[in-house]
C-alpha atoms as a PDB file:
ATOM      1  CA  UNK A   1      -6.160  25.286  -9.750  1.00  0.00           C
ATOM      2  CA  UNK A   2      -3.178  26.562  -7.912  1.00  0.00           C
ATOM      3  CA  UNK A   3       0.392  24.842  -8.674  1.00  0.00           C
ATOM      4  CA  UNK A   4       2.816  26.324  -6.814  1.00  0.00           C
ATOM      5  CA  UNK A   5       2.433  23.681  -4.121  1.00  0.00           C
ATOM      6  CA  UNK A   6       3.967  20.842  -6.527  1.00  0.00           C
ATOM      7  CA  UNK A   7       6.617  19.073  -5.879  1.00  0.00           C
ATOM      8  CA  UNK A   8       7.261  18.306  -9.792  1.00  0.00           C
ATOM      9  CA  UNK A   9       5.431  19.979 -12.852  1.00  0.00           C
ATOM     10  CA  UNK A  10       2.527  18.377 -14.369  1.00  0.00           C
ATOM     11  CA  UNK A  11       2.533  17.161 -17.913  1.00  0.00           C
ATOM     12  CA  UNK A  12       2.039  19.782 -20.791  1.00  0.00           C
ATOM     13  CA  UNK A  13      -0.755  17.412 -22.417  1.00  0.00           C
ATOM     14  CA  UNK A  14      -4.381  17.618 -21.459  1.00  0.00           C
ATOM     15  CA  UNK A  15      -5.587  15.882 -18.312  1.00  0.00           C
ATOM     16  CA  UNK A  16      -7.635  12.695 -19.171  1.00  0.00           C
ATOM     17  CA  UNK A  17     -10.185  12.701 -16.107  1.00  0.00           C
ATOM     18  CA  UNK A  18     -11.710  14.889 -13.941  1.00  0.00           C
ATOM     19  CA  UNK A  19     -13.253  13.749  -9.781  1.00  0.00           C
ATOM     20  CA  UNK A  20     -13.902  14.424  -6.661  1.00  0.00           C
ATOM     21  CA  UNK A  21     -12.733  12.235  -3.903  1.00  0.00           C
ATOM     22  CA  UNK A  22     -14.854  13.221  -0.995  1.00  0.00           C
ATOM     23  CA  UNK A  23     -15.284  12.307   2.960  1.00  0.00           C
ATOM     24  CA  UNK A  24     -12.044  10.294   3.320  1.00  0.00           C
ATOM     25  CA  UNK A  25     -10.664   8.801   6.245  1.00  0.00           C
ATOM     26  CA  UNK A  26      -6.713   7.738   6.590  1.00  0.00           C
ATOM     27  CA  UNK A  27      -5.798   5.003   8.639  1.00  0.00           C
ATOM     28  CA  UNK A  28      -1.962   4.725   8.329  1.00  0.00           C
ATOM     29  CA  UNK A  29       0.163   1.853  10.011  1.00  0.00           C
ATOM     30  CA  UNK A  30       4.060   1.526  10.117  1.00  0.00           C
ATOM     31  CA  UNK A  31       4.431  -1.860   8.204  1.00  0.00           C
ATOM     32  CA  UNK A  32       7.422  -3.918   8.281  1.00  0.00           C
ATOM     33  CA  UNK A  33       9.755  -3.191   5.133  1.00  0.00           C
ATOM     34  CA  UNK A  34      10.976  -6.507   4.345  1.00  0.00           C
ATOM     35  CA  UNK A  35       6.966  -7.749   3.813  1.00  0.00           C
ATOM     36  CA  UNK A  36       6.553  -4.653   1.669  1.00  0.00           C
ATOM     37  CA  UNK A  37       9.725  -5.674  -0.445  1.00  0.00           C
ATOM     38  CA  UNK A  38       6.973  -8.525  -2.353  1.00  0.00           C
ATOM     39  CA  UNK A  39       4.512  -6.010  -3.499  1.00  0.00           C
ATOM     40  CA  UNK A  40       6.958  -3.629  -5.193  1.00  0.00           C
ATOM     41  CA  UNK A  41       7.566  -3.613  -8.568  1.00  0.00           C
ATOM     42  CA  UNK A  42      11.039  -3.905 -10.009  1.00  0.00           C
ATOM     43  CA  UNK A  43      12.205   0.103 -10.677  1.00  0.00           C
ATOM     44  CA  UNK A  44      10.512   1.479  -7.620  1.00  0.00           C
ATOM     45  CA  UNK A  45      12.036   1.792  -4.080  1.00  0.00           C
ATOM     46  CA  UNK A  46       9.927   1.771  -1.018  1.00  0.00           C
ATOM     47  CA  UNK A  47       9.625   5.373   0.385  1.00  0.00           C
ATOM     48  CA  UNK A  48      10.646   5.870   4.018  1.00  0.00           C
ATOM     49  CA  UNK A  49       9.783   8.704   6.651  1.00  0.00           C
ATOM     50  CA  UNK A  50      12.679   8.474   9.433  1.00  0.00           C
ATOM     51  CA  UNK A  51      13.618   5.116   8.273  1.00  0.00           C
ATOM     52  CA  UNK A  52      10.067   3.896   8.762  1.00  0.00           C
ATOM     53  CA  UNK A  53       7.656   2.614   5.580  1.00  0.00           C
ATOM     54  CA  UNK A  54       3.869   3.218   6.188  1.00  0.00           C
ATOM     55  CA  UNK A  55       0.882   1.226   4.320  1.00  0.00           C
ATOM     56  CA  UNK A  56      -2.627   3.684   4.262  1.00  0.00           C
ATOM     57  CA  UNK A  57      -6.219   1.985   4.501  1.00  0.00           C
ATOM     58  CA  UNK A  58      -8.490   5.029   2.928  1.00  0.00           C
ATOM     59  CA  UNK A  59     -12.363   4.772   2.877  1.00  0.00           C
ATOM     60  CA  UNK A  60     -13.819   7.460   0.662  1.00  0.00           C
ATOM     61  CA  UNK A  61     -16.391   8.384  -1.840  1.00  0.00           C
ATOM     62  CA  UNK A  62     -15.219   8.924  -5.848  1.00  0.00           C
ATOM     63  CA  UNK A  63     -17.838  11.644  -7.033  1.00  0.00           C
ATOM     64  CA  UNK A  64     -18.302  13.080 -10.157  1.00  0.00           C
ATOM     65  CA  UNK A  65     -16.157  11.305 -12.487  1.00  0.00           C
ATOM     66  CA  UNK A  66     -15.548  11.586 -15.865  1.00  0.00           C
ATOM     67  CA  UNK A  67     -13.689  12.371 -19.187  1.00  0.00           C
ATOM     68  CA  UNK A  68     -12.268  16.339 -19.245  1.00  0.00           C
ATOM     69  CA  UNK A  69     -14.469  17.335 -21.826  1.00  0.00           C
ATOM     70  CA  UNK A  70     -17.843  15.000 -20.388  1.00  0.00           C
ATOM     71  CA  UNK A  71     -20.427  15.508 -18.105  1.00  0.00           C
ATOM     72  CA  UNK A  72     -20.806  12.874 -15.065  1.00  0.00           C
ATOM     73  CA  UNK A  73     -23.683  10.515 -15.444  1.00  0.00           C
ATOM     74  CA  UNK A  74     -25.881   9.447 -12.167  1.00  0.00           C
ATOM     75  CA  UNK A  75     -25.321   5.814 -10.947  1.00  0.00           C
ATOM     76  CA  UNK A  76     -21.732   5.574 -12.809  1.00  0.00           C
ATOM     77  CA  UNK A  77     -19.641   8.078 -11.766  1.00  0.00           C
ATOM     78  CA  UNK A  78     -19.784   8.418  -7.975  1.00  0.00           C
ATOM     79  CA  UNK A  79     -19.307   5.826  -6.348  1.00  0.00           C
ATOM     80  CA  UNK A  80     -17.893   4.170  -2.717  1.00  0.00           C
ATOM     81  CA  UNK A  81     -13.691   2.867  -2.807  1.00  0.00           C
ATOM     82  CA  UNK A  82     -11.613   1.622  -0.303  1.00  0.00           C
ATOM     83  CA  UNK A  83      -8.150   1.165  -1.205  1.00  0.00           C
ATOM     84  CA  UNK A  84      -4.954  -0.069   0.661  1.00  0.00           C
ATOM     85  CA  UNK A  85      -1.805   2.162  -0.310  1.00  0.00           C
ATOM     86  CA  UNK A  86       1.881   2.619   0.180  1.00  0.00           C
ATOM     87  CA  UNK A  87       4.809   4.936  -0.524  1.00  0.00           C
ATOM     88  CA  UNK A  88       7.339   4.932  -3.078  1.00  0.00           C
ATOM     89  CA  UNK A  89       9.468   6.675  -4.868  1.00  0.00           C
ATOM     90  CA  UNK A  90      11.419   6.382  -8.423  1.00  0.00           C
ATOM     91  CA  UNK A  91      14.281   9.592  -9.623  1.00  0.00           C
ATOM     92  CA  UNK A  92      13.116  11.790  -6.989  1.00  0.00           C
ATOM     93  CA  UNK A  93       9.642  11.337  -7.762  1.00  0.00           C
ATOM     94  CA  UNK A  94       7.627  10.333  -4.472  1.00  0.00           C
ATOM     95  CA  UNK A  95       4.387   8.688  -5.466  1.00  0.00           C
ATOM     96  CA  UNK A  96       1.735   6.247  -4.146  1.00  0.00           C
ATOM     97  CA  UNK A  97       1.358   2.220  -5.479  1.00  0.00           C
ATOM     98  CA  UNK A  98      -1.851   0.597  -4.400  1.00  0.00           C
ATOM     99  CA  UNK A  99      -2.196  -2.987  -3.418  1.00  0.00           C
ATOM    100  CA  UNK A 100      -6.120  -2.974  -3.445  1.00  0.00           C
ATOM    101  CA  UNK A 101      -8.716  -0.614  -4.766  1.00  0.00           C
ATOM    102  CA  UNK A 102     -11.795  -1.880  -3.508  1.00  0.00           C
ATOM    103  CA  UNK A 103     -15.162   0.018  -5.713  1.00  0.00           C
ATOM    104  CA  UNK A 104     -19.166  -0.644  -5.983  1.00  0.00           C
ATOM    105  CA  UNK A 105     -18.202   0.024  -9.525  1.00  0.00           C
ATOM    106  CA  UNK A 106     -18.770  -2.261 -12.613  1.00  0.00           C
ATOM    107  CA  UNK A 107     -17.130  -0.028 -15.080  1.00  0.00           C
ATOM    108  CA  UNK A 108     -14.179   1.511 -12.885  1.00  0.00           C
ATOM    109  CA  UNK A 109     -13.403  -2.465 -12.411  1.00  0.00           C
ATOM    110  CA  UNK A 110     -13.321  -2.976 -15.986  1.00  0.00           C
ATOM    111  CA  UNK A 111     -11.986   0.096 -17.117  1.00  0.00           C
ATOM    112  CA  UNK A 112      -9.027   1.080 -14.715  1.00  0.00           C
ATOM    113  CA  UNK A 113      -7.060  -2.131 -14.862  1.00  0.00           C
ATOM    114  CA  UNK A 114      -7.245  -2.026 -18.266  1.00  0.00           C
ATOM    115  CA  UNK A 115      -6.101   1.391 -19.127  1.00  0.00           C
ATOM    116  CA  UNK A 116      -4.060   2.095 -16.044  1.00  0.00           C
ATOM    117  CA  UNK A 117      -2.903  -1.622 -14.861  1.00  0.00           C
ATOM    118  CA  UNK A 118      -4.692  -0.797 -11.143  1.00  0.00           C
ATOM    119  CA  UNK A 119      -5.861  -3.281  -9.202  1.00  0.00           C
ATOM    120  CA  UNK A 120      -9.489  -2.847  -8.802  1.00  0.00           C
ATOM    121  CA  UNK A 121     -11.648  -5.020  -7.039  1.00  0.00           C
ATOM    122  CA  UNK A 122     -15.478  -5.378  -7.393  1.00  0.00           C
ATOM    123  CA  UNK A 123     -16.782  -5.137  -3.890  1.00  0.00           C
ATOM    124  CA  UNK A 124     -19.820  -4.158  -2.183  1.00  0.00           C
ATOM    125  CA  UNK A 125     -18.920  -1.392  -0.420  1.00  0.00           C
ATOM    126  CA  UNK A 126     -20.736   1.875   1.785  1.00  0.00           C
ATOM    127  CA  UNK A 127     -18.913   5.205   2.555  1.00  0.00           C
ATOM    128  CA  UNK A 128     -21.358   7.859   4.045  1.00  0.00           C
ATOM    129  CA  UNK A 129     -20.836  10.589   6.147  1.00  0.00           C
ATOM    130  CA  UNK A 130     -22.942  12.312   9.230  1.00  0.00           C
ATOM    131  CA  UNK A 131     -22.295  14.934  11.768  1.00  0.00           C
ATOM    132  CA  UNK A 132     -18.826  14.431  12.947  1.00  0.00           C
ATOM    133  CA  UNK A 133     -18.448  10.700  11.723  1.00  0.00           C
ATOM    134  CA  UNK A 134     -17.923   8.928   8.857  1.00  0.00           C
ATOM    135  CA  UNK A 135     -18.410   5.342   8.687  1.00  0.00           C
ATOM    136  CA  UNK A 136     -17.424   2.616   5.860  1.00  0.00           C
ATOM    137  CA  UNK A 137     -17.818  -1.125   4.708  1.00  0.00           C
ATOM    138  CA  UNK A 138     -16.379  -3.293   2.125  1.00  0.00           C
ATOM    139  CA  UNK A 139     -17.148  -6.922   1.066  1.00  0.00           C
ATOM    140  CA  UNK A 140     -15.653  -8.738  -1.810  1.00  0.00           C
ATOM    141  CA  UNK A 141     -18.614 -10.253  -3.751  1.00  0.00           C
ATOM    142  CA  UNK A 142     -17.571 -13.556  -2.653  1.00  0.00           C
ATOM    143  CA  UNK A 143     -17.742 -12.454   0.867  1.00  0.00           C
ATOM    144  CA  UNK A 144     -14.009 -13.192   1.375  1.00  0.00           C
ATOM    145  CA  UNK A 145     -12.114  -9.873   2.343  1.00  0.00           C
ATOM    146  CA  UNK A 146     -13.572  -6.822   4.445  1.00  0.00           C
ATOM    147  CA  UNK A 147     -13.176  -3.855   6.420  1.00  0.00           C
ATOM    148  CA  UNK A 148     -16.018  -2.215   8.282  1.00  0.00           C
ATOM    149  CA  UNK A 149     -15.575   0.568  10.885  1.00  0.00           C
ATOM    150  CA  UNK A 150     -16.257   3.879  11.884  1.00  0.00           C
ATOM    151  CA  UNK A 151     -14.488   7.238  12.480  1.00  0.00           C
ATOM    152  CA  UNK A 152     -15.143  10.342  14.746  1.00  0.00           C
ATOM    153  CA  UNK A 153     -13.430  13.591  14.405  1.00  0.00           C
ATOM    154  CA  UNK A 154     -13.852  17.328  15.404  1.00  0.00           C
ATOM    155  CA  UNK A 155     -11.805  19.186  12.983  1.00  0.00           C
ATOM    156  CA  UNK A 156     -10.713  19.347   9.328  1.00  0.00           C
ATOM    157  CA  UNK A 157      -8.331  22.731   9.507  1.00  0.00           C
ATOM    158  CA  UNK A 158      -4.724  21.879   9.252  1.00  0.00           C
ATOM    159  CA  UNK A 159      -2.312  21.645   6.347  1.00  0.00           C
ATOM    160  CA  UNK A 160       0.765  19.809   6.421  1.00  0.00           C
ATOM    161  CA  UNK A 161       3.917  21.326   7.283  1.00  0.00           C
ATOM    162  CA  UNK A 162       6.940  21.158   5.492  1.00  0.00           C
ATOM    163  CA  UNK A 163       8.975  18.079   6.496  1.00  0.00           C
ATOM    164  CA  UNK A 164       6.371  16.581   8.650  1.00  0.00           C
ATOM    165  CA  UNK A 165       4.811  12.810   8.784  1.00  0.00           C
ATOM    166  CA  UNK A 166       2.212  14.597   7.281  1.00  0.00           C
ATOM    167  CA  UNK A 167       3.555  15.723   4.592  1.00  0.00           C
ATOM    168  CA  UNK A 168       4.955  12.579   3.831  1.00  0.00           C
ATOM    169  CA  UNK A 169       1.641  10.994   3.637  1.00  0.00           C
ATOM    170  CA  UNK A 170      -0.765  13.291   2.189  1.00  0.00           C
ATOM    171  CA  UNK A 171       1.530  15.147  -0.637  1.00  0.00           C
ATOM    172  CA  UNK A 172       1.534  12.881  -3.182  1.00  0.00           C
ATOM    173  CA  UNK A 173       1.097  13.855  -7.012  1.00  0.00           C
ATOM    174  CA  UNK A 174       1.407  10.766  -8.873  1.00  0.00           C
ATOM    175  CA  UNK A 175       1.271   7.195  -8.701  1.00  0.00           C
ATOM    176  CA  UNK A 176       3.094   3.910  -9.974  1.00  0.00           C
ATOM    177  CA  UNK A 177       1.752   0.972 -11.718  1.00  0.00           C
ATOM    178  CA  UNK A 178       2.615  -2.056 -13.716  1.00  0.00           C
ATOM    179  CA  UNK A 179       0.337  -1.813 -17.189  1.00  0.00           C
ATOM    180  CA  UNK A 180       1.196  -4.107 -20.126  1.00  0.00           C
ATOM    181  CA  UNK A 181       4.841  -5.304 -18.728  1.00  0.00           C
ATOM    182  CA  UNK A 182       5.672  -1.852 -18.556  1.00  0.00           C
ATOM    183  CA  UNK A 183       6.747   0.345 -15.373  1.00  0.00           C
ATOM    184  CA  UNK A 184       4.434   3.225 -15.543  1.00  0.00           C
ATOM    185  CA  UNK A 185       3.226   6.786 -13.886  1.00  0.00           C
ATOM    186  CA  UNK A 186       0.066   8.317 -13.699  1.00  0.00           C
ATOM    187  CA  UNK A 187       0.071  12.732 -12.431  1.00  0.00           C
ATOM    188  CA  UNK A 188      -2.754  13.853 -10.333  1.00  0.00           C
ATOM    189  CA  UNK A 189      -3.090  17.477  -9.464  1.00  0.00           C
ATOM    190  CA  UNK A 190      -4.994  18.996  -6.535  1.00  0.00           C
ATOM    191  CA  UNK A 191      -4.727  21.362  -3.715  1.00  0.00           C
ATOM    192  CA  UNK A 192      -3.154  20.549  -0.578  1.00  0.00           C
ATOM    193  CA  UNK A 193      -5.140  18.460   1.742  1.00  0.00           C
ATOM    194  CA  UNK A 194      -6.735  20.307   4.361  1.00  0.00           C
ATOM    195  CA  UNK A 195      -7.821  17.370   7.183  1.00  0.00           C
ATOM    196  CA  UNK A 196      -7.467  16.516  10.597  1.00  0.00           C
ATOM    197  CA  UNK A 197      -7.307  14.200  13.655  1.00  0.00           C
ATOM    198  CA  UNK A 198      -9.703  11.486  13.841  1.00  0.00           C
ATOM    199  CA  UNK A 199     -10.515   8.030  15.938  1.00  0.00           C
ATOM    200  CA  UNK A 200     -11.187   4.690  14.576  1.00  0.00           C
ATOM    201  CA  UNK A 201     -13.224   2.120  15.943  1.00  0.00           C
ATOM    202  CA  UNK A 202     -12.957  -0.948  13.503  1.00  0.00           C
ATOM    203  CA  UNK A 203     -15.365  -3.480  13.661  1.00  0.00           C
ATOM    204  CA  UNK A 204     -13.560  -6.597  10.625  1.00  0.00           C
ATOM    205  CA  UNK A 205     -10.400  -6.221   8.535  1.00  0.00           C
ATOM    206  CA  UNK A 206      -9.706  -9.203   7.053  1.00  0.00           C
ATOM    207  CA  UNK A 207      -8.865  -6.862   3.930  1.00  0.00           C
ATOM    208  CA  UNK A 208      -5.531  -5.720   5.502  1.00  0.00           C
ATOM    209  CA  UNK A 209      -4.661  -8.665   7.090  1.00  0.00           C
ATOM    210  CA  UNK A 210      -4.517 -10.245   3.427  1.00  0.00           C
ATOM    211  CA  UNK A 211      -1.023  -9.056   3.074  1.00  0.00           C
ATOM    212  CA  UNK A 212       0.608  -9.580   5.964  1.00  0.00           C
ATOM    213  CA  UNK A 213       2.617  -7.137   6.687  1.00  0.00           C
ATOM    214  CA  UNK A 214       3.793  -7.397   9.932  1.00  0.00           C
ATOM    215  CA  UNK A 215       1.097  -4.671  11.702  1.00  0.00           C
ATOM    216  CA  UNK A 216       0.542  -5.791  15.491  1.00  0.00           C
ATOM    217  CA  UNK A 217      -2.890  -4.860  15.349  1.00  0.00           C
ATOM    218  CA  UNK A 218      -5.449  -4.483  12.584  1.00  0.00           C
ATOM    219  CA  UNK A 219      -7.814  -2.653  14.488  1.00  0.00           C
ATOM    220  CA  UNK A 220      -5.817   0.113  15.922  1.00  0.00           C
ATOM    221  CA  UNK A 221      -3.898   2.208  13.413  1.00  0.00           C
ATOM    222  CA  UNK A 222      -0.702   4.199  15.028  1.00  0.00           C
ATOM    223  CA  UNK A 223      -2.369   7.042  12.848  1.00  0.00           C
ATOM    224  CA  UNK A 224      -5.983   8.522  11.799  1.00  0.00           C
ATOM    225  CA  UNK A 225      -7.315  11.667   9.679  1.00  0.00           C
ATOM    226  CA  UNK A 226     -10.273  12.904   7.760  1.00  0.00           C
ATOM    227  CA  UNK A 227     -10.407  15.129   5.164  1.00  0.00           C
ATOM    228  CA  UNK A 228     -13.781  16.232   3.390  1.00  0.00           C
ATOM    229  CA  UNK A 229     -11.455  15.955   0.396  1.00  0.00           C
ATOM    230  CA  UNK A 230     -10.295  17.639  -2.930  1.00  0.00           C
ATOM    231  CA  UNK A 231     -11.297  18.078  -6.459  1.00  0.00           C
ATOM    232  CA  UNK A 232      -8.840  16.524  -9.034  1.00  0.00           C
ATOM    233  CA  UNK A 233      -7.403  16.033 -11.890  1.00  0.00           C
ATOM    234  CA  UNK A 234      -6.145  13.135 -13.867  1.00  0.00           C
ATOM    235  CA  UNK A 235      -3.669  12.192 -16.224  1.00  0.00           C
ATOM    236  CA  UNK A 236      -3.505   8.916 -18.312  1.00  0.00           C
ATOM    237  CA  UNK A 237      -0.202   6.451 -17.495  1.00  0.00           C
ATOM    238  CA  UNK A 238       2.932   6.888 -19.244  1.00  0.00           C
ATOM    239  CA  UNK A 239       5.554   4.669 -19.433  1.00  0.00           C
ATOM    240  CA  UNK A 240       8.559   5.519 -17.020  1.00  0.00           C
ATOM    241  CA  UNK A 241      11.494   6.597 -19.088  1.00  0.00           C
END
């Protein structure tokens, strides 16, 4: 796997998990920063493009999961998420801190907040793919949060440029999280994204709206791309130094 694209080396220890995140539509709104300010954890700072912070909404399918040195096992490791994401950054390191992970999985549920400190969410939840569309649903089990919708698109050939909105979005390599009382970061390698433009029609998102922050409209993102997605690799959290 190529590295030269990195913004920051990887660690020198062994990646802890191997996946596939596959079929993935990116719905990004400009949020208002103040109403961000609530979900950040002390020791990060929001991360702004142009003075503007963004919150992503990405549908997807995890495939193939599983320990470096494992094989994946049907029915556990691929599975549907939906997560809700935003932008940060901490000693030059630009990363990604989730607000939601939404997964039809038992074990990821269990597992992930308790090694990583993410906030997973059991929910019923369907990401498939046909020609030119992908289309996605999520339900909390007690039927209180969604997001269903649908997304066309013709293409899946650019790469971001250097400097773009883009780039800003898409070229993250690590992530933030709060795991034990601790401020911690978790690496992820992979090649850059190759995706493109894509329309939204979204039917309920009541999963969005449950953090109010300050988007005009729910249904209509101010941006939307697909990408049929990238092979990755993990590594497990380490405290921030």
């Amino acid at each position: 796997m190529r590295s030269d694209h990195l913004p920051f080396p990887m660690p020198e220890r062994p990646h802890s998990l191997d996946q596939e995140w596959k079929i993935l539509t990116f719905m990004h709104w400009e949020v208002d920063p103040l109403k961000l300010a609530k979900f950040i954890p002390e020791g990060l700072d929001i991360d702004l493009y142009e003075g503007k912070a963004y919150v992503g909404v990405i549908p997807f399918m995890m495939t193939n999961v599983r320990p470096r040195i494992a094989f994946s096992v049907p029915g556990i490791s691929t599975f549907p998420e939906i997560n809700i994401r935003t932008y940060v950054t901490r000693d030059g390191k630009s990363g990604v801190l989730f607000l939601t992970l939404e997964a039809q999985s038992l074990i990821t549920c269990s597992y992930a907040p308790r090694a990583y400190g993410l906030p997973y969410k059991y929910s019923l939840s369907k990401v498939s793919a046909s020609e030119g569309e992908y289309s996605w649903a999520t339900r909390r089990r007690d039927g209180s949060y969604e997001l269903v919708g649908e997304c066309r698109w013709d293409r899946q050939t650019d790469y971001a440029g250097p400097g773009t909105l883009e780039e800003f979005l898409f070229e993250r390599y690590c992530l933030y999280t709060v795991h034990r009382g601790n401020l911690c970061i978790a690496y992820t390698q992979h090649e850059p994204w190759k995706f493109g433009p894509g329309s939204v029609q979204i039917k309920s998102n009541s999963l969005t709206k449950e953090f109010d922050l300050g988007i005009d409209d729910l249904y209509q993102p101010d941006m939307v791309h697909v990408s049929e997605g990238v092979y990755v690799k993990t590594w497990s959290a380490e405290v921030v130094q």
